[in-house]
C-alpha atoms as a PDB file:
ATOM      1  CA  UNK A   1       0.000   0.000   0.000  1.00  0.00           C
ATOM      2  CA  UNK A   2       1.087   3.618  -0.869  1.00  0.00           C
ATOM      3  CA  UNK A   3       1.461   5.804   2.972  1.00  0.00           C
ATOM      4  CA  UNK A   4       1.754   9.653   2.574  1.00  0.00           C
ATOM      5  CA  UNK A   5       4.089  10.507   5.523  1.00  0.00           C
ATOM      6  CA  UNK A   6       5.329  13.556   6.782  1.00  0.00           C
ATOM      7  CA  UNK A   7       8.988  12.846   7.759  1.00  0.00           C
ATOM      8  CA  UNK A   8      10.566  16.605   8.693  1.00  0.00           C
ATOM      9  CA  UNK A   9       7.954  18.428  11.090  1.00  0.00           C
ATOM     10  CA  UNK A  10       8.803  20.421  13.998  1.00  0.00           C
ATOM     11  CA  UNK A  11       6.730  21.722  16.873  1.00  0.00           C
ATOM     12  CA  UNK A  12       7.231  24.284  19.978  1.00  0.00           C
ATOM     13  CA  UNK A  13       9.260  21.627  22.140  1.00  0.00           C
ATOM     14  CA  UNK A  14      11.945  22.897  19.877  1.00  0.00           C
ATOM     15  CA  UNK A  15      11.597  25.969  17.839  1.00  0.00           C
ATOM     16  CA  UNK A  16       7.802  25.288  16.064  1.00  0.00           C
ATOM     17  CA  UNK A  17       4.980  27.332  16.535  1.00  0.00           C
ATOM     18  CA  UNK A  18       2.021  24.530  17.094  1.00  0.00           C
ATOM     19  CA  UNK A  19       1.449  22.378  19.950  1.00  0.00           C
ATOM     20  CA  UNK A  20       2.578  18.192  19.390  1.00  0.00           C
ATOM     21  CA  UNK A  21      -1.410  17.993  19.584  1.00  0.00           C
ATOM     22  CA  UNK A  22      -2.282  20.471  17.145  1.00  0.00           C
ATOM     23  CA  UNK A  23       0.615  19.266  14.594  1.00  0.00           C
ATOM     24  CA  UNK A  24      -0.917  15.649  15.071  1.00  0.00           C
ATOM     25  CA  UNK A  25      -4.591  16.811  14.793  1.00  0.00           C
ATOM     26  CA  UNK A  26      -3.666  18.722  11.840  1.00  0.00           C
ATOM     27  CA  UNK A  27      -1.814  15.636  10.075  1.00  0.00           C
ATOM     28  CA  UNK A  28      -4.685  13.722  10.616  1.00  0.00           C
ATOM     29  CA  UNK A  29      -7.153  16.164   8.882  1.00  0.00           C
ATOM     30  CA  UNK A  30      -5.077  16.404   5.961  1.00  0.00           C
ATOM     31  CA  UNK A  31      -5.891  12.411   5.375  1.00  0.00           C
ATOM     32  CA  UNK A  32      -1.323  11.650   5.922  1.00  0.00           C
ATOM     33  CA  UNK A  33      -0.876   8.015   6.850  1.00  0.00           C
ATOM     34  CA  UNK A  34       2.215   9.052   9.128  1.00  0.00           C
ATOM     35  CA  UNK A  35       3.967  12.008  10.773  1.00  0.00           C
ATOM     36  CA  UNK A  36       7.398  11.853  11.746  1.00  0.00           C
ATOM     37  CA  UNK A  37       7.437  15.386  14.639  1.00  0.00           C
ATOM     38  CA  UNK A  38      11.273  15.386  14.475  1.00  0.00           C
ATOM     39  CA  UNK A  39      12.032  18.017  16.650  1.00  0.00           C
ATOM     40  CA  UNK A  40      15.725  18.899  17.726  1.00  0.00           C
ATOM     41  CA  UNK A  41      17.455  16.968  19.435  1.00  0.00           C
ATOM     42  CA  UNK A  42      14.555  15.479  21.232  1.00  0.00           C
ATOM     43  CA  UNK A  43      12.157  12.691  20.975  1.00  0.00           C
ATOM     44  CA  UNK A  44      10.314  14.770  23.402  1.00  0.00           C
ATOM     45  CA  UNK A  45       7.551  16.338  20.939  1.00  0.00           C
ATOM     46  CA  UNK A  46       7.008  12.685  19.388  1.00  0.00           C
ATOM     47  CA  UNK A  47       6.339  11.451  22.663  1.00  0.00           C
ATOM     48  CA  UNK A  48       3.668  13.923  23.645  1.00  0.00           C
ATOM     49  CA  UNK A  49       2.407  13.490  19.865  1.00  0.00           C
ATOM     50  CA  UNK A  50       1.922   9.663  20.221  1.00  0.00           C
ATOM     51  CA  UNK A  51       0.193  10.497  23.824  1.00  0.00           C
ATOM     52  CA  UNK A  52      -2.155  12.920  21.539  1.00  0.00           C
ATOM     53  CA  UNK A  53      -2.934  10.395  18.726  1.00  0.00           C
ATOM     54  CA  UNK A  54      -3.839   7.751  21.428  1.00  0.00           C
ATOM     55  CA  UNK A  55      -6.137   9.775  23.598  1.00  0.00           C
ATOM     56  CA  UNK A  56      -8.166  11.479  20.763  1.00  0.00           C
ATOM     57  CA  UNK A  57      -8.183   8.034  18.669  1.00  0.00           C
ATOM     58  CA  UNK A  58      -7.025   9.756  15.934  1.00  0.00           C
ATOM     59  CA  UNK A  59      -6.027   7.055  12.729  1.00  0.00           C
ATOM     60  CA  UNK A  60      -2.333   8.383  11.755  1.00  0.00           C
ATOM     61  CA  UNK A  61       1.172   6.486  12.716  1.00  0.00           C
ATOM     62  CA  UNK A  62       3.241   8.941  14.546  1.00  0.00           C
ATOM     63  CA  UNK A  63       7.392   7.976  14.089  1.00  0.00           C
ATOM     64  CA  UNK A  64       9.430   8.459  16.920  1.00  0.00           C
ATOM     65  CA  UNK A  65      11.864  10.991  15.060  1.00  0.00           C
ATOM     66  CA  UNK A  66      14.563  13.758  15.769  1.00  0.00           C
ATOM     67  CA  UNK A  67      16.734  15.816  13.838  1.00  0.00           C
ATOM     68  CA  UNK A  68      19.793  15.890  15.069  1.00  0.00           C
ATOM     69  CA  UNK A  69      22.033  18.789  14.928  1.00  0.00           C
ATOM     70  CA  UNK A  70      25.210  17.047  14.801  1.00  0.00           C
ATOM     71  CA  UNK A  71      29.125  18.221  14.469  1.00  0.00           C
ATOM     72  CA  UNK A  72      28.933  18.526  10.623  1.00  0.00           C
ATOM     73  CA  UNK A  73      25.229  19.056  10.346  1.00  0.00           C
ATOM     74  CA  UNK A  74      21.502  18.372  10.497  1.00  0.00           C
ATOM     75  CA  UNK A  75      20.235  14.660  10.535  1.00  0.00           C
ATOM     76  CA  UNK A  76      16.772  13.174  10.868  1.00  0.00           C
ATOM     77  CA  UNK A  77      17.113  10.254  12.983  1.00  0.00           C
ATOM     78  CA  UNK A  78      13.461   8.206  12.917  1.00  0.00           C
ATOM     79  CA  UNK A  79      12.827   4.865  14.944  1.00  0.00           C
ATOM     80  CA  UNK A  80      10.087   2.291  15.227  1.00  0.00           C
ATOM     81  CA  UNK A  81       9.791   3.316  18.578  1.00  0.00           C
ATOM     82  CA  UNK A  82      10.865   5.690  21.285  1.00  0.00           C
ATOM     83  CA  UNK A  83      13.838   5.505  22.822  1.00  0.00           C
ATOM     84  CA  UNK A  84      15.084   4.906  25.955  1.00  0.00           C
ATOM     85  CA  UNK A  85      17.883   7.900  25.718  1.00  0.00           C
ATOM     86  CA  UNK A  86      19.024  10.649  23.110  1.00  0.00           C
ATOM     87  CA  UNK A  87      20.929   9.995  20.105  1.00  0.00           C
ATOM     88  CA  UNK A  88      24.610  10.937  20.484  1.00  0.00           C
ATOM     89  CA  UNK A  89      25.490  14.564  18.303  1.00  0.00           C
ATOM     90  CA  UNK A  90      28.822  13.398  16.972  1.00  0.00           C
ATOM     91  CA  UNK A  91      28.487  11.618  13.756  1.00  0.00           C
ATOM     92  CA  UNK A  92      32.565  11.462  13.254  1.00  0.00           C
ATOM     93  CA  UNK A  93      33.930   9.246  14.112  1.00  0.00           C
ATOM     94  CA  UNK A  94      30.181   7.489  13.400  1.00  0.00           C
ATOM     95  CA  UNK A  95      28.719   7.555  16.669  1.00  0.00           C
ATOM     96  CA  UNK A  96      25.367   8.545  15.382  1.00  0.00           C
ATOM     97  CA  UNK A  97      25.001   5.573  12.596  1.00  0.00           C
ATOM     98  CA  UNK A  98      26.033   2.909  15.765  1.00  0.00           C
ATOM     99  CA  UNK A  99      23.584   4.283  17.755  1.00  0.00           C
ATOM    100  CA  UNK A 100      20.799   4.134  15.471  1.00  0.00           C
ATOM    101  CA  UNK A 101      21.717   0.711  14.001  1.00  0.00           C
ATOM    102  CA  UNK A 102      21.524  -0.665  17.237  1.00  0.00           C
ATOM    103  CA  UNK A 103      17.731   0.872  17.723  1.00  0.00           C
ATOM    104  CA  UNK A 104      16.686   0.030  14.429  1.00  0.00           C
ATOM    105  CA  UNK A 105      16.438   3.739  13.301  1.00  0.00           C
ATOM    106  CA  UNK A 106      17.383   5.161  10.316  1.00  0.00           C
ATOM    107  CA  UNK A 107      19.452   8.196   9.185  1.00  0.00           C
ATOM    108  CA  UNK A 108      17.994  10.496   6.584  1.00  0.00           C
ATOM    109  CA  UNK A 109      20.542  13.739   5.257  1.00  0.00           C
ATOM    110  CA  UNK A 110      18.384  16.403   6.084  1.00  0.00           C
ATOM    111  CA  UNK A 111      18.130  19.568   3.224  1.00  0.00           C
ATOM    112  CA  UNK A 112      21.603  18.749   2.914  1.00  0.00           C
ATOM    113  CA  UNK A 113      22.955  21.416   0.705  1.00  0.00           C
ATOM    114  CA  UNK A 114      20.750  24.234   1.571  1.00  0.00           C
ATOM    115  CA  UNK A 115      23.110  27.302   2.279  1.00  0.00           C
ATOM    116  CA  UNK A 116      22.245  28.479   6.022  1.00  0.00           C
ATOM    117  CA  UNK A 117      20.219  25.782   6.926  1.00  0.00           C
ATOM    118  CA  UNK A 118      22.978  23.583   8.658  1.00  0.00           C
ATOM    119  CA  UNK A 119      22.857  20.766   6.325  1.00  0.00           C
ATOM    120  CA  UNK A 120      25.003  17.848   6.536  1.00  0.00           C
ATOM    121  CA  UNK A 121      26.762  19.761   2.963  1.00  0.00           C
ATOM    122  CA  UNK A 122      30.729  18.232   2.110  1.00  0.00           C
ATOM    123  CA  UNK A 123      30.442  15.814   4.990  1.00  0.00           C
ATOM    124  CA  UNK A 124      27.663  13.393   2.516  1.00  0.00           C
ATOM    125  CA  UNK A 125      29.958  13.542  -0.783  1.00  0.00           C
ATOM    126  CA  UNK A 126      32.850  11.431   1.470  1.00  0.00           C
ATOM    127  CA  UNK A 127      30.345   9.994   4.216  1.00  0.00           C
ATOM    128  CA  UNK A 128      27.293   9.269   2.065  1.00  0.00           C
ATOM    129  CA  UNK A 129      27.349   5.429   3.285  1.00  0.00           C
ATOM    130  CA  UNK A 130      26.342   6.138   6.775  1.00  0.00           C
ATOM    131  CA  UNK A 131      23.090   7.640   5.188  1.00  0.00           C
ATOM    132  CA  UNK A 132      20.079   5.211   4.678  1.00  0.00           C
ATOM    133  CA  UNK A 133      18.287   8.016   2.762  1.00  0.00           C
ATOM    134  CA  UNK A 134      18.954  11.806   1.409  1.00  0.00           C
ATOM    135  CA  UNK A 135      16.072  14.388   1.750  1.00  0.00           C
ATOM    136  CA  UNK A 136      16.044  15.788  -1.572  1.00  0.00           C
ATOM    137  CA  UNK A 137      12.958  17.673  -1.214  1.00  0.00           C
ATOM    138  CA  UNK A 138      12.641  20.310   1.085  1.00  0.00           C
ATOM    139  CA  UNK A 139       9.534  22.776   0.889  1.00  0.00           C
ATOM    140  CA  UNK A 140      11.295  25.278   2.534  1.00  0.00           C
ATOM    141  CA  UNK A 141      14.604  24.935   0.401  1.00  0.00           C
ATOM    142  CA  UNK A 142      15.667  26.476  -2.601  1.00  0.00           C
ATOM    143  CA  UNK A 143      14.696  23.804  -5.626  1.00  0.00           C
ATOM    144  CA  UNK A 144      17.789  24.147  -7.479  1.00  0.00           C
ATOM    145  CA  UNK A 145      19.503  22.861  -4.373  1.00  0.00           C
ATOM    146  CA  UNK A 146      16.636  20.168  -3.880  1.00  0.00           C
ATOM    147  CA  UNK A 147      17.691  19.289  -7.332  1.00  0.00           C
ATOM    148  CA  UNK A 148      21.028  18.616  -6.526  1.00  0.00           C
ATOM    149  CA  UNK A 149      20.208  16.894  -3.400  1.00  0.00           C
ATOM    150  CA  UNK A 150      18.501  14.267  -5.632  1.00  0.00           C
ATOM    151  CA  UNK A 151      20.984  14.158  -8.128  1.00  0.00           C
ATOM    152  CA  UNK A 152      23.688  13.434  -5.900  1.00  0.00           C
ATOM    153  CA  UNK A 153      20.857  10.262  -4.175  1.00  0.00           C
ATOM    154  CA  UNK A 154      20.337   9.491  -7.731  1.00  0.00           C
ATOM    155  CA  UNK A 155      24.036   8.870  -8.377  1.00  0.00           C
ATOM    156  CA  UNK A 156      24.715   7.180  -5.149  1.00  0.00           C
ATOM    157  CA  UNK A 157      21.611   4.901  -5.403  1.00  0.00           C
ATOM    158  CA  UNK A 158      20.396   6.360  -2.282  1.00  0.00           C
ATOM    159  CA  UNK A 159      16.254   6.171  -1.008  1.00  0.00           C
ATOM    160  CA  UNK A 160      14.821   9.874  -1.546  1.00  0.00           C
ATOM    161  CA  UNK A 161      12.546  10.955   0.975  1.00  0.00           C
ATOM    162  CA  UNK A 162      10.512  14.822   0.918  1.00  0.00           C
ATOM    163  CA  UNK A 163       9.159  16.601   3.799  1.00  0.00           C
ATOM    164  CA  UNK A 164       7.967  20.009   4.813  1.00  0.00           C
ATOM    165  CA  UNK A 165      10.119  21.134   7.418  1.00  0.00           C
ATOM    166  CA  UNK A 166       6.714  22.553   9.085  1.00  0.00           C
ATOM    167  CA  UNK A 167       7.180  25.549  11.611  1.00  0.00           C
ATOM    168  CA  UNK A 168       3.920  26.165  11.458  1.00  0.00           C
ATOM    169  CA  UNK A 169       0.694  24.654  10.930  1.00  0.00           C
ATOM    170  CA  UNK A 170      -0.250  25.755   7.255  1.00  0.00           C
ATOM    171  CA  UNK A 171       2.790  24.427   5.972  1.00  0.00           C
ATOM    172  CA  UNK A 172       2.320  20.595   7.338  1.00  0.00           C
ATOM    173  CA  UNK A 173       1.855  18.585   4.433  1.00  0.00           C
ATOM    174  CA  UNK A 174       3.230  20.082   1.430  1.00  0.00           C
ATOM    175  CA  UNK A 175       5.807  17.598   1.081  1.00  0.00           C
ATOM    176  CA  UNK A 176       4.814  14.180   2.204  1.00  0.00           C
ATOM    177  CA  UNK A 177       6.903  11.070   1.062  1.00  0.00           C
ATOM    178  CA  UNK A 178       5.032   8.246  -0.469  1.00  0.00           C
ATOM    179  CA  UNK A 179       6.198   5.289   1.346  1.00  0.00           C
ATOM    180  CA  UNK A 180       5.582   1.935  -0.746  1.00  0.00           C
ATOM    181  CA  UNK A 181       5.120  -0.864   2.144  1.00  0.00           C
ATOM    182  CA  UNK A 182       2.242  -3.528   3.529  1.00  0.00           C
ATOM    183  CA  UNK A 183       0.985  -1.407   6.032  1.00  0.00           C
ATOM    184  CA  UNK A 184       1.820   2.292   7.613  1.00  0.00           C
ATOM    185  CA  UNK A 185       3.212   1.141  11.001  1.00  0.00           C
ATOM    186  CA  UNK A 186       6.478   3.255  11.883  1.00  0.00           C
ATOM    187  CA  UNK A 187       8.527   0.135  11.578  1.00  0.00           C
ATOM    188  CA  UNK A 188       7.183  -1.045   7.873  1.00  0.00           C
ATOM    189  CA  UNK A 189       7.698   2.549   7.098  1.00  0.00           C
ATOM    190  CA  UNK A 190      11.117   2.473   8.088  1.00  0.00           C
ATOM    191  CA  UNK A 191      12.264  -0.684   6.636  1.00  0.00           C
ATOM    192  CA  UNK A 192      10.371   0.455   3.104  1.00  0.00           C
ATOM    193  CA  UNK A 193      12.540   3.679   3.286  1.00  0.00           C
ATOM    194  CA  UNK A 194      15.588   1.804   4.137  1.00  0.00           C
ATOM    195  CA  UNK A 195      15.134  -0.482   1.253  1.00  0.00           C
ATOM    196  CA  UNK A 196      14.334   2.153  -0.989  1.00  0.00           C
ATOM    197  CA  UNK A 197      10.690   1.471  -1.433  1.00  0.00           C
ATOM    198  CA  UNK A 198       9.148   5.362  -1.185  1.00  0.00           C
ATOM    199  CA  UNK A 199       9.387   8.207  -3.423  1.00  0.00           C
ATOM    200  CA  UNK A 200       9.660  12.188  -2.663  1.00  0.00           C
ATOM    201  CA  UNK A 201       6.547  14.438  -3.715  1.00  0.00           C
ATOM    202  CA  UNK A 202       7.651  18.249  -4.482  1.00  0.00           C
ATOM    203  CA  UNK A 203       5.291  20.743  -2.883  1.00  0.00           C
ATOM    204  CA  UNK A 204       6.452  24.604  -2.536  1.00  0.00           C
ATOM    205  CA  UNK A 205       5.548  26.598   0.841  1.00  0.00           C
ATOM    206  CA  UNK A 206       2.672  28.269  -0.647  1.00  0.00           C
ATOM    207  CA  UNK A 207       2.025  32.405   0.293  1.00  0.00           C
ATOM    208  CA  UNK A 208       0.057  32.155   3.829  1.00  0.00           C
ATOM    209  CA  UNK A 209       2.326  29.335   4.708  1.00  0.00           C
ATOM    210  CA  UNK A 210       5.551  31.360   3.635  1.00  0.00           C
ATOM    211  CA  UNK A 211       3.978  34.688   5.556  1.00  0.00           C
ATOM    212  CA  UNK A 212       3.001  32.805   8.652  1.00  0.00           C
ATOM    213  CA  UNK A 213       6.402  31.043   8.886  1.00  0.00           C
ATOM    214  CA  UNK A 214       8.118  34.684   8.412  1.00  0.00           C
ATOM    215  CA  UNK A 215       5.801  36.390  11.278  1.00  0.00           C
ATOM    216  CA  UNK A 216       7.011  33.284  13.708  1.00  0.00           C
ATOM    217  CA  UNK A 217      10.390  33.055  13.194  1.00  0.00           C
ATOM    218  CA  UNK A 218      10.720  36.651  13.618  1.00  0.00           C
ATOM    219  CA  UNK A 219       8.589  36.986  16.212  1.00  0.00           C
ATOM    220  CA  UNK A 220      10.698  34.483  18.068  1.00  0.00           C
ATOM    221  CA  UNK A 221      13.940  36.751  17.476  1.00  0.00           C
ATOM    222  CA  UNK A 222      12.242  39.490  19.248  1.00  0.00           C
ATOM    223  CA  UNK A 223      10.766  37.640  22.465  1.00  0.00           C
ATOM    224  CA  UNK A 224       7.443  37.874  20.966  1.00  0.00           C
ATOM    225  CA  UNK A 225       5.224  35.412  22.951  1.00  0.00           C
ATOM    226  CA  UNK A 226       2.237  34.092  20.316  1.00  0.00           C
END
């Protein structure tokens, strides 16, 4: 079966505007199989989203996911289930890639050559085997550098994945990954990615989403409290 999933989300347990609730709630409306809230370096806004999803019954997988803002860049780290502790921020020598072996999670090089946006960048050209999958969609990035995202995965032979980067709630969804697997658990999701078995879609942010996004983040700068 085809799952649309959200894999690149973010929520105000790290520097997002909507609640875990409101980002699941949301996901669920929009008819997505799966949501991955990878929030930095936390599992934290997963957790509370899973808690959400149970209580209100709502019919959408949430992944245990985190993006990781490691020593030579940003990397979504999603699991089949929650762990027990924090991934590990150094990815050289590859601390990151043992840790999430050993959990079953995989590694996905998140808007990796997106200038500002602490991508992963050189470190993938020499490194690009401790990846299990390259983000090569981005709503939020520039699409010439999209395009060379999935060049480079092309050239590699490396699983694509898409995702919104969501700040705030009207840009959830623009991006979703179809994942190719027999159901739309967050472990058949993750082995289908692994193995390849998912292709990225290529939304844009579109105006209210791009406004809203532009009103939070620099609202945030200022100590604005929304």
């Amino acid at each position: 079966m085809a799952c649309r999933a959200e894999l690149h989300s973010h929520s105000r347990v790290s520097d997002g505007k909507p609640t875990p609730e409101e980002v699941v709630i949301r996901a669920a409306q929009l008819g997505l199989s799966a949501i991955a809230l990878s929030d930095h370096n936390t599992f934290r806004g997963s957790a509370l989203a899973q808690a959400s999803a149970r209580e209100l019954d709502l019919d959408i997988t949430v992944i245990p996911a985190n993006e990781v803002r490691t020593s030579r860049g940003d990397v979504l780290v999603l699991c089949p289930s929650l762990p027990d502790e924090d991934p590990p921020k150094g990815i050289e020598p590859p601390e990151l890639r043992k840790w999430s072996l050993e959990r079953g999670c995989i590694m996905i090089a998140a808007h990796p050559f997106q200038p500002g946006r602490k991508g992963v960048g050189r470190y993938l050209f020499s490194h690009y085997e401790e990846f299990d999958a390259v983000e090569v969609w981005n709503a939020r990035g520039l699409p010439p550098l999209n395009w060379l995202a999935e060049r480079f995965a092309r050239s590699k032979g490396l699983p694509m994945t898409s995702g919104s980067d969501a700040h705030v709630i009207s840009e959830l969804g623009e991006a979703p990954t179809v994942v190719f697997a027999e159901g739309c658990t967050a472990e058949q999701i993750i082995e289908a990615v692994r193995k390849g078995m998912c292709r990225p879609t290529k939304g844009r942010m579109g105006f209210k989403a791009l406004r809203e996004a532009v009103e939070w983040s620099v609202g945030r700068r200022l100590g604005r409290a929304y």
